[in-house]
Protein backbone atom coordinates (compact mmCIF):
# COMPACT_ATOMS: atom_id res chain seq x y z
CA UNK A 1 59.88 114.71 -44.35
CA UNK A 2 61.96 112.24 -45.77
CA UNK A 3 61.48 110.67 -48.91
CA UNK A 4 62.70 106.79 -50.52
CA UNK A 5 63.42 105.60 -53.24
CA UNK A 6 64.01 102.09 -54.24
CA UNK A 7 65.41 100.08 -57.60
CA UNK A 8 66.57 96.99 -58.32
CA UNK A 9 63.61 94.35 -57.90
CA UNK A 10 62.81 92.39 -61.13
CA UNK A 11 62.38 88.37 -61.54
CA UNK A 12 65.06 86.05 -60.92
CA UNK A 13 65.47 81.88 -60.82
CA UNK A 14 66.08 80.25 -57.83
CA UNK A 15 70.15 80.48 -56.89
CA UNK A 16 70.34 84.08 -59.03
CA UNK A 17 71.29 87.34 -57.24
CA UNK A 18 69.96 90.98 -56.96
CA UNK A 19 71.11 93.90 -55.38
CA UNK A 20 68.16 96.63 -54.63
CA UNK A 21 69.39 100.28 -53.70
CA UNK A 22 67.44 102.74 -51.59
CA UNK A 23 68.11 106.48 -51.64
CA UNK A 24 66.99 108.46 -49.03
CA UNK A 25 66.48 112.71 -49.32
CA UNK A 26 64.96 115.46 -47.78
CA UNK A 27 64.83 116.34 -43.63
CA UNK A 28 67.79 113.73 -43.21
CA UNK A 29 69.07 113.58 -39.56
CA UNK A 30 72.63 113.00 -38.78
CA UNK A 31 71.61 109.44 -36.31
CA UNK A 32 69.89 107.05 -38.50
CA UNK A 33 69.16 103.52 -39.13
CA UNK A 34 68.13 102.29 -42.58
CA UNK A 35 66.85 98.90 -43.67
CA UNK A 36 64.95 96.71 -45.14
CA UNK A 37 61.58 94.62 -44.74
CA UNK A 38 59.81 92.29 -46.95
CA UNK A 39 55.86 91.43 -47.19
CA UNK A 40 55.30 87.95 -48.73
CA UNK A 41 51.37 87.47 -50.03
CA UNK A 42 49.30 86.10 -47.02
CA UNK A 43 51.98 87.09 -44.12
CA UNK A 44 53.00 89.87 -42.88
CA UNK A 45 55.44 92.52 -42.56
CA UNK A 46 59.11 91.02 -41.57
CA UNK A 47 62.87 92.23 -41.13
CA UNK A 48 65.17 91.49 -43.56
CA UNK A 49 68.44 93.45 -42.26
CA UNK A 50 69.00 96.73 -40.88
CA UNK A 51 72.18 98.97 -40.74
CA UNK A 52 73.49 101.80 -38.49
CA UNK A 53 75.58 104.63 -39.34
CA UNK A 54 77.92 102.76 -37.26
CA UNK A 55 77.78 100.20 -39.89
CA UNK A 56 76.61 97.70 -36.97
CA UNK A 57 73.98 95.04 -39.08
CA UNK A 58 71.20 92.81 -38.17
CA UNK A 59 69.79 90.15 -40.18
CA UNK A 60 66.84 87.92 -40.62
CA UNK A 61 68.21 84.38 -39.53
CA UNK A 62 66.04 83.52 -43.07
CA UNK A 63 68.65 85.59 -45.08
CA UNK A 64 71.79 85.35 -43.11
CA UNK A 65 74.98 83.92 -45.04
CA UNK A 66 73.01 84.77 -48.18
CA UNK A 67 72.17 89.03 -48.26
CA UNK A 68 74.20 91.55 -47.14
CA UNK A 69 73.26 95.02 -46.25
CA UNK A 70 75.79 98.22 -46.86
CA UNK A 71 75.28 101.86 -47.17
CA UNK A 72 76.89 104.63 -48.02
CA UNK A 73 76.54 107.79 -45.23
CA UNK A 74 77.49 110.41 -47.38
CA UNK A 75 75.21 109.97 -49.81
CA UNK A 76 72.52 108.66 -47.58
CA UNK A 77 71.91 105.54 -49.65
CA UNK A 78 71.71 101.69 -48.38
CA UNK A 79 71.70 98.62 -50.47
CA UNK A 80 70.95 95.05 -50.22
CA UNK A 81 72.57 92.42 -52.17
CA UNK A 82 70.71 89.18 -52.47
CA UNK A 83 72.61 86.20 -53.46
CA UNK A 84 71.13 82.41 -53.61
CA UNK A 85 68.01 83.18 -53.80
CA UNK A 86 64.82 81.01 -52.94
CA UNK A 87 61.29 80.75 -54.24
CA UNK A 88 60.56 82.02 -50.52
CA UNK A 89 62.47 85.26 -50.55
CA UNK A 90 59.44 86.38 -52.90
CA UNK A 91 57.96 89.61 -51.61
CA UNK A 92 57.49 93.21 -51.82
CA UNK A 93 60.48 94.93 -50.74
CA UNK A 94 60.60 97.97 -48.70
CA UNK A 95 63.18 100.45 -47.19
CA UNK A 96 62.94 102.07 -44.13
CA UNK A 97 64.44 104.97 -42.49
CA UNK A 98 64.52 105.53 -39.02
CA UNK A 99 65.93 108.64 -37.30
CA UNK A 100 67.67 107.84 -34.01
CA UNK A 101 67.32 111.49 -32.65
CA UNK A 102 64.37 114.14 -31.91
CA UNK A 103 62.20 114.23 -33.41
CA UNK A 104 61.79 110.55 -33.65
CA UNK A 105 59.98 109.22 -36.90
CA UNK A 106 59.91 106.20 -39.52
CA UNK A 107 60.07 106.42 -42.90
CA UNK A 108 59.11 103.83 -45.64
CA UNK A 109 59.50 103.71 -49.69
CA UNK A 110 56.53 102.25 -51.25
CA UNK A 111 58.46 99.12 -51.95
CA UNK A 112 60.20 96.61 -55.24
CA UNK A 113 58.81 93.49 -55.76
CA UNK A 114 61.70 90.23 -56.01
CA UNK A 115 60.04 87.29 -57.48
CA UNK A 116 62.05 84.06 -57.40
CA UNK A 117 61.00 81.56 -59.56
CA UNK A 118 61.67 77.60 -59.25
């Protein structure tokens, strides 16, 4: 089992900046990939960038040029700093933990809300 933790959500105007921080303990496995997703009210579940252990990223085209995803293998941590942020980037925030090796298995936290005021 692996468990998450997130921090950093909160309220913020339109153009501020937050950085959210996911720590991630228990049956950790060597080949990972951690991220982040965001549910807005009324849509669905979407990508909002993901990380390797490689470091190799992937990014929403919604959030590229403006968040940035890093994380620290050691320590098993990820964050994602948010910068210029719009009234749309409001959602519930979650991190996810994938394991790239047997046996295969997602993990989620049970997610920060970012609300971005105009």
């Amino acid at each position: 089992q692996v468990q998450l933790l997130e921090s950093g959500g909160g309220l913020v105007q339109a153009g501020g900046s937050l950085r959210l921080s996911c720590a991630a303990s228990g049956s950790i496995f060597s080949l990972n990939v951690m991220g982040w997703y965001r549910q807005a009210p009324g849509k669905q579940r979407e990508l909002v960038a993901t990380i390797t252990n490689g470091v190799t990223t992937n990014y929403a085209e919604a959030v590229k040029g403006r968040f940035t995803i890093s994380r620290d293998n050691a320590k098993n941590t990820v964050a994602l700093q948010m910068n210029s942020l719009k009234p749309e980037d409001t959602a519930v925030y979650y991190c996810n933990f994938r394991r790239q090796v047997f046996p295969y298995r997602e993990f989620w936290g049970q997610g920060t809300l970012v609300t971005v005021s105009s």
